[in-house]
PDB file of N, CA and C in Angstrom:
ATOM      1  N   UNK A   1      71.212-165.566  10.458  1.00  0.00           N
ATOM      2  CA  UNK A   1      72.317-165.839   9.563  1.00  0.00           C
ATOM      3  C   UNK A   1      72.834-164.546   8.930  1.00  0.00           C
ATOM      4  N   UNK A   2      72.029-163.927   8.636  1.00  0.00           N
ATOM      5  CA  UNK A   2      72.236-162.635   8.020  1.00  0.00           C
ATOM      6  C   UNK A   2      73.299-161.829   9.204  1.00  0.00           C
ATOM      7  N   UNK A   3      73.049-161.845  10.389  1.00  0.00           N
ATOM      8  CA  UNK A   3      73.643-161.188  11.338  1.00  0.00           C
ATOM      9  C   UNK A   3      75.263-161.229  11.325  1.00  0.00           C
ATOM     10  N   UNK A   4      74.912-162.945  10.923  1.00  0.00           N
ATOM     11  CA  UNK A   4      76.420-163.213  11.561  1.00  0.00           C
ATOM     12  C   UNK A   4      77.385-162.841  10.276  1.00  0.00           C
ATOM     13  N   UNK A   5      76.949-162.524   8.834  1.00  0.00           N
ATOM     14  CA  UNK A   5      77.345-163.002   8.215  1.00  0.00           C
ATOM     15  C   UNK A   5      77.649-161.316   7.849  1.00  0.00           C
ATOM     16  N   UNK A   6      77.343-160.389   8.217  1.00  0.00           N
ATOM     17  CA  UNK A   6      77.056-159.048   8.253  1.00  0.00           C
ATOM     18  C   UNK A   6      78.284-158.539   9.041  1.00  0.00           C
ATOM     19  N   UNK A   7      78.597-159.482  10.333  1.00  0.00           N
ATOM     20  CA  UNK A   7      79.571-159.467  11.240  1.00  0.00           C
ATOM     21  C   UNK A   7      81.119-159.779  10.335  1.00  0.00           C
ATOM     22  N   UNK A   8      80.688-160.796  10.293  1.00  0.00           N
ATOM     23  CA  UNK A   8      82.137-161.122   9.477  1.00  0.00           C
ATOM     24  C   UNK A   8      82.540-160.363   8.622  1.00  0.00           C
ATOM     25  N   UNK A   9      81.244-159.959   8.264  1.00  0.00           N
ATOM     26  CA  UNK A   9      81.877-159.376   6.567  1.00  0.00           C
ATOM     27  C   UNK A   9      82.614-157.688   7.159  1.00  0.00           C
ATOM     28  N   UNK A  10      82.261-156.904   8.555  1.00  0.00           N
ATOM     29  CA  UNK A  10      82.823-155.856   9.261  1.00  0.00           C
ATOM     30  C   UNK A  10      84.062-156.257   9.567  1.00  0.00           C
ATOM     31  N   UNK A  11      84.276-157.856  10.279  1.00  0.00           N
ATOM     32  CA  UNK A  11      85.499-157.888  10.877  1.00  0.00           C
ATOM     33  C   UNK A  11      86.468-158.149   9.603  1.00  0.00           C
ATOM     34  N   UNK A  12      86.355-158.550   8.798  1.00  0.00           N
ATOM     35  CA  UNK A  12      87.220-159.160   7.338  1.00  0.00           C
ATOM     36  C   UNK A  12      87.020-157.565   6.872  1.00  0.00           C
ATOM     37  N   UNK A  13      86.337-156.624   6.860  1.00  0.00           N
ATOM     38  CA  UNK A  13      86.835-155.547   5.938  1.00  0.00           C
ATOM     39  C   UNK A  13      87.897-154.742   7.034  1.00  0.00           C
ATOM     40  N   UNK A  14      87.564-154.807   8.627  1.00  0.00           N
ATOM     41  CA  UNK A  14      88.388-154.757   9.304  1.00  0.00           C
ATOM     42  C   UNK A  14      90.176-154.895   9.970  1.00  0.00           C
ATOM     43  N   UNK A  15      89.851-155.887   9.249  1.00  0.00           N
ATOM     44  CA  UNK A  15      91.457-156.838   9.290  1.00  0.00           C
ATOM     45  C   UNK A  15      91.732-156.185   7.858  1.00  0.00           C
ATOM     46  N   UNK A  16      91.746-156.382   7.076  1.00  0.00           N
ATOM     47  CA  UNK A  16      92.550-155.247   5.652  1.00  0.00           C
ATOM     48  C   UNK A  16      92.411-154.217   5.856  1.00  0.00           C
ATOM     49  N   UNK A  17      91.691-153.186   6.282  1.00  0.00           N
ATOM     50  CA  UNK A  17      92.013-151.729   7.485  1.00  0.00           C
ATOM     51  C   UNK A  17      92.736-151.322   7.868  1.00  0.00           C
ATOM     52  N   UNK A  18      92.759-152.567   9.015  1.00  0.00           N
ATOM     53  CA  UNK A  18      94.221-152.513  10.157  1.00  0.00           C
ATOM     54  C   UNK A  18      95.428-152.848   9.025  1.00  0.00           C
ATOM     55  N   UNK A  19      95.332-153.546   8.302  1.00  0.00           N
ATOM     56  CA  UNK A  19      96.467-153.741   7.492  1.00  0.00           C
ATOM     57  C   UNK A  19      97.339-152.824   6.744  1.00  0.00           C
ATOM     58  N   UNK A  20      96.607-152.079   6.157  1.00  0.00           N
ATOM     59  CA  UNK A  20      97.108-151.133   5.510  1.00  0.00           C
ATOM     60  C   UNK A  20      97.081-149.797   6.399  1.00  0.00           C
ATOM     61  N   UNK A  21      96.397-149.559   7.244  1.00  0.00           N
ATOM     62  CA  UNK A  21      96.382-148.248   8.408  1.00  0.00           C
ATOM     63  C   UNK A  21      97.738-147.747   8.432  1.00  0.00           C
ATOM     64  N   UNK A  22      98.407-148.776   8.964  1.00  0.00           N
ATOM     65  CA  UNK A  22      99.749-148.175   9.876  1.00  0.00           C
ATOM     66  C   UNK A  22     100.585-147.774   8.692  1.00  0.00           C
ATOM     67  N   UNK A  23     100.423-147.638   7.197  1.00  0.00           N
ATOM     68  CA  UNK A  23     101.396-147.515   6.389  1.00  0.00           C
ATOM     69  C   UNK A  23     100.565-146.309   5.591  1.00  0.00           C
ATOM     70  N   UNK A  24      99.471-146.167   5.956  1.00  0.00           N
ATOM     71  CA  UNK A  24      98.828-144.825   4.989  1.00  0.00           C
ATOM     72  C   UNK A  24      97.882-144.356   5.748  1.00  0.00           C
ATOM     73  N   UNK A  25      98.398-144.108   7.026  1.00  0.00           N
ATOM     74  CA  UNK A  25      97.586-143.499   7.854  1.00  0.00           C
ATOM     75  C   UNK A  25      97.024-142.052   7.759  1.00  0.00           C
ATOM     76  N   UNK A  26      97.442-141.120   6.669  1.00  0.00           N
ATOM     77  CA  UNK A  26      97.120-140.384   6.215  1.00  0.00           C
ATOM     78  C   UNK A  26      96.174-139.949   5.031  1.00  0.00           C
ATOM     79  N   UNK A  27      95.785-140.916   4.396  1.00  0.00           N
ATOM     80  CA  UNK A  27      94.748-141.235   3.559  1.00  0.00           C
ATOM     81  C   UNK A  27      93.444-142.005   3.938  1.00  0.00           C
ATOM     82  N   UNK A  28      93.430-142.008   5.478  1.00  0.00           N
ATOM     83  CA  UNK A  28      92.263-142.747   6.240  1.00  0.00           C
ATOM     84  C   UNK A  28      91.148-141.345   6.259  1.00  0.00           C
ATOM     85  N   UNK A  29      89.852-141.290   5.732  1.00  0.00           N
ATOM     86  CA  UNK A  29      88.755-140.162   6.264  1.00  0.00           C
ATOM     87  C   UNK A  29      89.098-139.934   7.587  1.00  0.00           C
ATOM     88  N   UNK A  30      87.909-139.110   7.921  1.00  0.00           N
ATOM     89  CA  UNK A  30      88.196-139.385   9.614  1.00  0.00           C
ATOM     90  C   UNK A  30      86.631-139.989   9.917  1.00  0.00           C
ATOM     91  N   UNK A  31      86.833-140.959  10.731  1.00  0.00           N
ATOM     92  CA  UNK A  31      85.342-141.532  11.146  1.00  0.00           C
ATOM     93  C   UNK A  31      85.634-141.826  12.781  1.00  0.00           C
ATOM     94  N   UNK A  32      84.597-142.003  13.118  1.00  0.00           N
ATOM     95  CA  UNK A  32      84.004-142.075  14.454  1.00  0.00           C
ATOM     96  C   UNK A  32      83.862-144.345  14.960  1.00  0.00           C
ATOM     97  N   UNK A  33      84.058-144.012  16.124  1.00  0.00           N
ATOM     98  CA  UNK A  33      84.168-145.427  16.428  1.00  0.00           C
ATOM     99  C   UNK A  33      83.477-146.150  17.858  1.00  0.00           C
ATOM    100  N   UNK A  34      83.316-147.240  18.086  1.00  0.00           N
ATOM    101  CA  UNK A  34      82.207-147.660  18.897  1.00  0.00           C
ATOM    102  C   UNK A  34      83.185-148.823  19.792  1.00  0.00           C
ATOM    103  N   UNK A  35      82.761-148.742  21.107  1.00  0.00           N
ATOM    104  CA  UNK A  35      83.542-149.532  21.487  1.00  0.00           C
ATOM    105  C   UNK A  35      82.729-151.237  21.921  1.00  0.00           C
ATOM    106  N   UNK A  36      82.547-151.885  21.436  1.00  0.00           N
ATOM    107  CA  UNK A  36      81.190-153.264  21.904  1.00  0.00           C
ATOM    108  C   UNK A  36      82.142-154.252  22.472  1.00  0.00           C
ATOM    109  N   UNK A  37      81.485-154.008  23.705  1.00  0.00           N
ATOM    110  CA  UNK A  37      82.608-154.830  25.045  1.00  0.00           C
ATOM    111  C   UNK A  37      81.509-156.509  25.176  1.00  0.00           C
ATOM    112  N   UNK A  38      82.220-157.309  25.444  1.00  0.00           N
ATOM    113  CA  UNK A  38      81.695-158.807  25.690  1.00  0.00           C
ATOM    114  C   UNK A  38      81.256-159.461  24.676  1.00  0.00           C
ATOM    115  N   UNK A  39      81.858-159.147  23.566  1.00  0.00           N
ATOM    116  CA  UNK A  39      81.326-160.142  22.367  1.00  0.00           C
ATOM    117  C   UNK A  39      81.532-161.274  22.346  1.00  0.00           C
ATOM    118  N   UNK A  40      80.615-162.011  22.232  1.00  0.00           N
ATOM    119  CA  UNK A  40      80.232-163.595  22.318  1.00  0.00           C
ATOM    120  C   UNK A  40      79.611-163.873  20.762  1.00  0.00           C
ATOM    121  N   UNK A  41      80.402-165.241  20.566  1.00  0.00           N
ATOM    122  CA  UNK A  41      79.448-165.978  18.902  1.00  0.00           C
ATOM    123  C   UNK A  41      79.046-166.945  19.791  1.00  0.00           C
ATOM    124  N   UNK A  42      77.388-167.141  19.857  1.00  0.00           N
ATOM    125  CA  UNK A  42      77.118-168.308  19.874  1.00  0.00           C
ATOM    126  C   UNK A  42      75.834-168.925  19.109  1.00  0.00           C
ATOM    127  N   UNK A  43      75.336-170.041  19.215  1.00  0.00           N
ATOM    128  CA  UNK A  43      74.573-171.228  17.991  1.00  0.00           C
ATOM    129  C   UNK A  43      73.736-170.182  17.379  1.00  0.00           C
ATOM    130  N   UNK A  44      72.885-168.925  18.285  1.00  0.00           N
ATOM    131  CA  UNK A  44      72.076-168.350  17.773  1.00  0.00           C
ATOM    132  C   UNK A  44      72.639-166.977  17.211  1.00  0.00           C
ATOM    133  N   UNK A  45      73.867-166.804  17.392  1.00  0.00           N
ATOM    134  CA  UNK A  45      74.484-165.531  16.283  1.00  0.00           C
ATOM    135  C   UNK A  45      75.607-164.960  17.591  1.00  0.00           C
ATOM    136  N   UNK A  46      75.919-163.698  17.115  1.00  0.00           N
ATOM    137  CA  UNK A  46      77.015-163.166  17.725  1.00  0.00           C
ATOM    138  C   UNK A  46      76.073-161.977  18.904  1.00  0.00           C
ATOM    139  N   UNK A  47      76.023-161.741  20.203  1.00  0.00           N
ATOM    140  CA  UNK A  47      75.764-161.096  21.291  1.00  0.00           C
ATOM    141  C   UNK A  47      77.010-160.363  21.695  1.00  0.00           C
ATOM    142  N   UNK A  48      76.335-159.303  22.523  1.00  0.00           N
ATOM    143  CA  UNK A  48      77.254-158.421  22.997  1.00  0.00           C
ATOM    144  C   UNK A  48      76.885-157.738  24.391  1.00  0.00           C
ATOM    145  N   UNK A  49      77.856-157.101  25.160  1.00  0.00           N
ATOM    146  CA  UNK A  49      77.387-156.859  26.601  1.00  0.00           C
ATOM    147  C   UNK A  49      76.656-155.332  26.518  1.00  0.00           C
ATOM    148  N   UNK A  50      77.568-154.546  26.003  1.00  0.00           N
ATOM    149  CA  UNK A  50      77.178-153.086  25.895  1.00  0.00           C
ATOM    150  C   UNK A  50      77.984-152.489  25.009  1.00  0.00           C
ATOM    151  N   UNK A  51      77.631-151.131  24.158  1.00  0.00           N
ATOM    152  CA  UNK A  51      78.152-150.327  23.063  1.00  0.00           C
ATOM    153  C   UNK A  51      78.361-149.136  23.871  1.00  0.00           C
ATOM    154  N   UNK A  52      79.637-148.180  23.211  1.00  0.00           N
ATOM    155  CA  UNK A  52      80.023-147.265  23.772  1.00  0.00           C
ATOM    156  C   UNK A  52      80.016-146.434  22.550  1.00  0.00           C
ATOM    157  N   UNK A  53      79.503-145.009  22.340  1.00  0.00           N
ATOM    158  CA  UNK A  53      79.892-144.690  21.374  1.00  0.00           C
ATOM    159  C   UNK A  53      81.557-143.550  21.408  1.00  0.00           C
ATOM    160  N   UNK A  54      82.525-143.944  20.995  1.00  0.00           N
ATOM    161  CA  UNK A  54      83.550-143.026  21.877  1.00  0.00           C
ATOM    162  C   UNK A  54      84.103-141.869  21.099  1.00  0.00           C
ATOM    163  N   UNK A  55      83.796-141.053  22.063  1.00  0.00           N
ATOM    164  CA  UNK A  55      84.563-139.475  21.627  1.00  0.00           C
ATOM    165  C   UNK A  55      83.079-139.376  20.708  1.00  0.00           C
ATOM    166  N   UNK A  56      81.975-139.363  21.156  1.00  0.00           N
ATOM    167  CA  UNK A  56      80.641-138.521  20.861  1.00  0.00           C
ATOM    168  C   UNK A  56      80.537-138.894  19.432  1.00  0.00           C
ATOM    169  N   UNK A  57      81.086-139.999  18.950  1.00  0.00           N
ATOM    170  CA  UNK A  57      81.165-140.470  17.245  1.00  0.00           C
ATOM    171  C   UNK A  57      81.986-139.512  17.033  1.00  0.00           C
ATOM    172  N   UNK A  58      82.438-138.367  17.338  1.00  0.00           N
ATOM    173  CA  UNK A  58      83.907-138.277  16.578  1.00  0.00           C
ATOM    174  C   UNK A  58      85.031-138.455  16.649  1.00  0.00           C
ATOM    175  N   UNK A  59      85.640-138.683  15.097  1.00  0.00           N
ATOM    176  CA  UNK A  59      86.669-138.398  15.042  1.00  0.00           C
ATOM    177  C   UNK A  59      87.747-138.316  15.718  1.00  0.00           C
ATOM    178  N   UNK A  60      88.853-139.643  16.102  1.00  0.00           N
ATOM    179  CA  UNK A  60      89.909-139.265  16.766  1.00  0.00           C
ATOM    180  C   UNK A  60      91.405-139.117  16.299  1.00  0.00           C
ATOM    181  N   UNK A  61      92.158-138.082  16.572  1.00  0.00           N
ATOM    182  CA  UNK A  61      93.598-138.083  15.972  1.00  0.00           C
ATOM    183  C   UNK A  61      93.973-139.483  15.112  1.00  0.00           C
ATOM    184  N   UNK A  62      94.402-139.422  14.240  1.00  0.00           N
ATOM    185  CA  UNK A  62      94.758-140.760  13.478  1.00  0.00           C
ATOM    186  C   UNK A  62      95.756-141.253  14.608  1.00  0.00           C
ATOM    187  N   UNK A  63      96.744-140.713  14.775  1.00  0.00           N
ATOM    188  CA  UNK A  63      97.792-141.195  15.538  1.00  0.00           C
ATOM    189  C   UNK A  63      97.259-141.680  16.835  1.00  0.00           C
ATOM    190  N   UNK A  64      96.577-141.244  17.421  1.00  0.00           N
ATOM    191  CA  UNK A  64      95.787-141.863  18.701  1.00  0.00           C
ATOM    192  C   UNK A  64      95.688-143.012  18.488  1.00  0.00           C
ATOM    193  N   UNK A  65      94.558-143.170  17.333  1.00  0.00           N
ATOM    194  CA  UNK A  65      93.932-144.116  17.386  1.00  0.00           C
ATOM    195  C   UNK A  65      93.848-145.238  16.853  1.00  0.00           C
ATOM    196  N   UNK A  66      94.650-145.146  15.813  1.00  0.00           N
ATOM    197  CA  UNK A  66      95.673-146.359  14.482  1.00  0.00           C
ATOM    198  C   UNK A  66      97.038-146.814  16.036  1.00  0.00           C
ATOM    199  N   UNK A  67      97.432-145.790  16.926  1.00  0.00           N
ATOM    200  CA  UNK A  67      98.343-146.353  17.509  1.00  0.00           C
ATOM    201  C   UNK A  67      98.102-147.087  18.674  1.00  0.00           C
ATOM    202  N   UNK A  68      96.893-146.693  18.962  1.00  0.00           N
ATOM    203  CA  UNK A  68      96.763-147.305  20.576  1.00  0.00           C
ATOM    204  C   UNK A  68      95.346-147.883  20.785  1.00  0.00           C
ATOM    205  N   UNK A  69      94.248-147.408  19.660  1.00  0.00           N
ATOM    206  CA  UNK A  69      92.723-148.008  20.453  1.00  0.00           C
ATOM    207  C   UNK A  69      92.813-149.498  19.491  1.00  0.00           C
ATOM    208  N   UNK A  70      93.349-149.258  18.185  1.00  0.00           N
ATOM    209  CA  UNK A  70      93.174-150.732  17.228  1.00  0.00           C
ATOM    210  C   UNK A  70      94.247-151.557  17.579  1.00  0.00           C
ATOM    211  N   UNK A  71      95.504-150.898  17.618  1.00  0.00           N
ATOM    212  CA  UNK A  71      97.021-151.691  18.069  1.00  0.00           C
ATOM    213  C   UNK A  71      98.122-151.513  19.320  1.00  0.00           C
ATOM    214  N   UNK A  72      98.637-152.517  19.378  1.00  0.00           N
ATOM    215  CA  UNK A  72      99.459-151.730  20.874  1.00  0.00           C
ATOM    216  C   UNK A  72      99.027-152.409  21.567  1.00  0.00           C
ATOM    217  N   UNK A  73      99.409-152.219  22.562  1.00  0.00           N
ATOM    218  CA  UNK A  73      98.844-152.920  24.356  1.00  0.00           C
ATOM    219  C   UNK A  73      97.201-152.809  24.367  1.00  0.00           C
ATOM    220  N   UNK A  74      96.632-151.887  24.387  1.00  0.00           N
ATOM    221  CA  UNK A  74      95.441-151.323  24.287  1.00  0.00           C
ATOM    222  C   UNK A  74      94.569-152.473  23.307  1.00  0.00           C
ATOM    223  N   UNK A  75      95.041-152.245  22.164  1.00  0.00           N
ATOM    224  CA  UNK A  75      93.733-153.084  21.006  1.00  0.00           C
ATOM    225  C   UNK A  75      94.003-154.772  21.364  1.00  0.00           C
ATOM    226  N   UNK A  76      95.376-154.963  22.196  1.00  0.00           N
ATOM    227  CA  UNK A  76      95.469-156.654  22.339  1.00  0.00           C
ATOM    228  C   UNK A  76      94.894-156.720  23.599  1.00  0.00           C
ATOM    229  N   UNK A  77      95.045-156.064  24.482  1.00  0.00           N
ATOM    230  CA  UNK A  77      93.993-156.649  25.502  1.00  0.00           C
ATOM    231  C   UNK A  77      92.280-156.023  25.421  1.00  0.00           C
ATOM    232  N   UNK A  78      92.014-155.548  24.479  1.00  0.00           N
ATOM    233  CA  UNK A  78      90.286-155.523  24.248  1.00  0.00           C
ATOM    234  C   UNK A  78      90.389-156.569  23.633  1.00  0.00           C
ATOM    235  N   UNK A  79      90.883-157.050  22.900  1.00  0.00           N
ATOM    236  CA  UNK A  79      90.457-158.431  21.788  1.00  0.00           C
ATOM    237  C   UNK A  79      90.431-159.705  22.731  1.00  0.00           C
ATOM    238  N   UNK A  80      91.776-159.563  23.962  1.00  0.00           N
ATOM    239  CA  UNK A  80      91.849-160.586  24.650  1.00  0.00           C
ATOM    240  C   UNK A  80      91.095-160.746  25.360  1.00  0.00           C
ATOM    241  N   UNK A  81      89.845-159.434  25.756  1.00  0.00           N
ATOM    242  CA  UNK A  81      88.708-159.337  26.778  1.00  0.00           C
ATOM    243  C   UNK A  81      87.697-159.579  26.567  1.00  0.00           C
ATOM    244  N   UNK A  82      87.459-159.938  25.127  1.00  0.00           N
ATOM    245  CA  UNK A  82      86.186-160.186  24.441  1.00  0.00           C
ATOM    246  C   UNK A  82      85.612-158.619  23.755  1.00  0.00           C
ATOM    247  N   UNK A  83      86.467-158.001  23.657  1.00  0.00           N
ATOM    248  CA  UNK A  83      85.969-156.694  23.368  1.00  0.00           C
ATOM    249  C   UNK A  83      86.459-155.956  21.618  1.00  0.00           C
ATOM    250  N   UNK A  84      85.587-155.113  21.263  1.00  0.00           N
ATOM    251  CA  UNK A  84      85.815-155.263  19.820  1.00  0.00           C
ATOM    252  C   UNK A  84      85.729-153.248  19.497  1.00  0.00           C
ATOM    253  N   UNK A  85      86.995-152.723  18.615  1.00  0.00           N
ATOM    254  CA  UNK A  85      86.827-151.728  18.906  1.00  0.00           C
ATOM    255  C   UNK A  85      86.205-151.336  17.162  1.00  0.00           C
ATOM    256  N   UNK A  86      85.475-151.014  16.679  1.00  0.00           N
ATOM    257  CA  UNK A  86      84.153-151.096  15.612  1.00  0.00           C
ATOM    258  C   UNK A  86      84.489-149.386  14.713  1.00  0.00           C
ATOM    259  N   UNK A  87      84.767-149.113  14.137  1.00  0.00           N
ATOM    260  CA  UNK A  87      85.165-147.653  13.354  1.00  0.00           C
ATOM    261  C   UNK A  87      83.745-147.953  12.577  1.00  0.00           C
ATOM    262  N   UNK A  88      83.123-146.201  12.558  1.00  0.00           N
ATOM    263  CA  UNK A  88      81.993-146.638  11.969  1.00  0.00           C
ATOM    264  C   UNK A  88      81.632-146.072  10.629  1.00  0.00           C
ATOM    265  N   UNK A  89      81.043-145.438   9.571  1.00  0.00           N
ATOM    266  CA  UNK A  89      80.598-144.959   8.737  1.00  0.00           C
ATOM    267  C   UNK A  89      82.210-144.007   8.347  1.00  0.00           C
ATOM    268  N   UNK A  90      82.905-144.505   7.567  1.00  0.00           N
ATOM    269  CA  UNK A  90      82.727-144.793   5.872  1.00  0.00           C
ATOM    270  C   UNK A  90      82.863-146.779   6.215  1.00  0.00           C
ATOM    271  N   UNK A  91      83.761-147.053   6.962  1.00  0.00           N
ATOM    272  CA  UNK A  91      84.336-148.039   7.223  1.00  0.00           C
ATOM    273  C   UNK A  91      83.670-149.146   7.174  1.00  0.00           C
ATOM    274  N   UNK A  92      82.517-149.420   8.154  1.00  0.00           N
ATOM    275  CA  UNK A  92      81.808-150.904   8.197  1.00  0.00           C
ATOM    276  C   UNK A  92      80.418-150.637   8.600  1.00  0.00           C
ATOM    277  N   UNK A  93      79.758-149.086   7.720  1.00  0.00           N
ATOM    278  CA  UNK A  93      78.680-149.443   7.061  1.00  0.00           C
ATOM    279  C   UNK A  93      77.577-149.377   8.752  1.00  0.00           C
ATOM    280  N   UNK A  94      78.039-149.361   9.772  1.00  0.00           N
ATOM    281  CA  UNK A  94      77.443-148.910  11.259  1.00  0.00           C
ATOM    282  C   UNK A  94      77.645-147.532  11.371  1.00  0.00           C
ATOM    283  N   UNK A  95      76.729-146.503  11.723  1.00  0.00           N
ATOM    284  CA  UNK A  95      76.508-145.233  12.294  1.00  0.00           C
ATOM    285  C   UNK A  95      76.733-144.704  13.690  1.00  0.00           C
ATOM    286  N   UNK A  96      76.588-145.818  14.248  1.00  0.00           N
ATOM    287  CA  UNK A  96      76.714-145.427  15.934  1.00  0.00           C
ATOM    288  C   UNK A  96      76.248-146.769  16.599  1.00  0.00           C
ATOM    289  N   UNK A  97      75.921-146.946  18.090  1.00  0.00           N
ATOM    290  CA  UNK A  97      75.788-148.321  19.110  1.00  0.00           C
ATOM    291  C   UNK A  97      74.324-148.348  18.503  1.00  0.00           C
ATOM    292  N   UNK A  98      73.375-147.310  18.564  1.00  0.00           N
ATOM    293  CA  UNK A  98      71.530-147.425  18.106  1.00  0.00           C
ATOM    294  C   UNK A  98      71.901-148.158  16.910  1.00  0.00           C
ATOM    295  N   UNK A  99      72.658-147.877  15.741  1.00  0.00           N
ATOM    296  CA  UNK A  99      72.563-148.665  14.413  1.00  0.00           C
ATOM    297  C   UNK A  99      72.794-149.976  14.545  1.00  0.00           C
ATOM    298  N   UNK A 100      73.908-150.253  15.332  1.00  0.00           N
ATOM    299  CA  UNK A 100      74.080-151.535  15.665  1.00  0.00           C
ATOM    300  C   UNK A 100      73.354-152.224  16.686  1.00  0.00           C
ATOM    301  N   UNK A 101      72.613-151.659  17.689  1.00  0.00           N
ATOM    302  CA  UNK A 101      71.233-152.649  17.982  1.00  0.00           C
ATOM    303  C   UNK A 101      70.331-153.019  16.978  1.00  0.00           C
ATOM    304  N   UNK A 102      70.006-152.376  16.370  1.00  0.00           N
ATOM    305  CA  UNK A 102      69.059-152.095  15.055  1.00  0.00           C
ATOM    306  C   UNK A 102      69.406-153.636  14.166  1.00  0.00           C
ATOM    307  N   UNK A 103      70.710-153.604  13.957  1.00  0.00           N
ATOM    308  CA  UNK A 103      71.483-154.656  12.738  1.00  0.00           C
ATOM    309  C   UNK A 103      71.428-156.255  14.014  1.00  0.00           C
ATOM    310  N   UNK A 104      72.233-156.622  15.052  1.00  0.00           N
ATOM    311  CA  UNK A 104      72.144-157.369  15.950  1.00  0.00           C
ATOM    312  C   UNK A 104      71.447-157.441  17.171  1.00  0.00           C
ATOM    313  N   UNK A 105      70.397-156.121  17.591  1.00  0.00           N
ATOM    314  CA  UNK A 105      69.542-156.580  18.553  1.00  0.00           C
ATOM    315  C   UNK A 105      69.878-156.045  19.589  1.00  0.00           C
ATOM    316  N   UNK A 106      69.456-155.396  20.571  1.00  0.00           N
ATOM    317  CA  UNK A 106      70.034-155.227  21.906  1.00  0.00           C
ATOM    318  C   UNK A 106      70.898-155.718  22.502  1.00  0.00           C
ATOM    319  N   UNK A 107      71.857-154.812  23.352  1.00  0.00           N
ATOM    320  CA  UNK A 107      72.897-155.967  24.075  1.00  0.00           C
ATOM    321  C   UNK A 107      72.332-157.307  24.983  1.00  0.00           C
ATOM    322  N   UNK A 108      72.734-157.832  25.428  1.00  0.00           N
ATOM    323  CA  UNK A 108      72.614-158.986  26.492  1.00  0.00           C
ATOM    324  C   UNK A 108      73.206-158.305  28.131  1.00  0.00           C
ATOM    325  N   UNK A 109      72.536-158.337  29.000  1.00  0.00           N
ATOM    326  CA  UNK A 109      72.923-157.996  30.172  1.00  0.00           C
ATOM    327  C   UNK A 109      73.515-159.423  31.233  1.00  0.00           C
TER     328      UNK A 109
END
């Protein structure tokens, strides 16, 4: 329960993120981001296929990445793929893909 509830509480600080991003994209830190492809919720919590950590945890151009990895063609078909693109430390409190096995467990193959 804790898992899932840990989840939500990333994707809900997530969604007010994205919200305000595209209008103060210049007052964003710079943080590093994870890419967790095949996310599944199911009875026993939320699973995932595999973590990517991208661009070595750092830091990518704001404009890159407010324009094309979260929104755009790009962030609607990861969402439509089951895929979730995760910004990590200041943002939602994850360090890298190891932190997030750590918090939800190994991927699922």
């Amino acid at each position: 329960m804790k898992r899932i509830i840990t989840l939500f509480a990333v994707l809900a600080m997530m969604t007010g993120l994205f919200a305000t991003a595209a209008s103060a994209a210049e007052h964003i830190p710079p943080h590093g981001h994870m890419l967790v492809l095949g996310v599944e919720f199911g009875p026993a919590g939320p699973t995932y296929r595999k973590c990517v950590d991208l661009a070595n945890n750092q830091a990518l151009r704001l404009n890159a990445h407010h324009a094309h990895l979260h929104f755009g063609r790009a962030g609607e078909a990861q969402l439509a793929a089951g895929h979730v693109v995760v910004p990590t430390t200041p943002f939602s409190g994850i360090r890298d893909c190891a932190h997030l096995a750590e918090l939800f467990g190994p991927p699922t193959n």
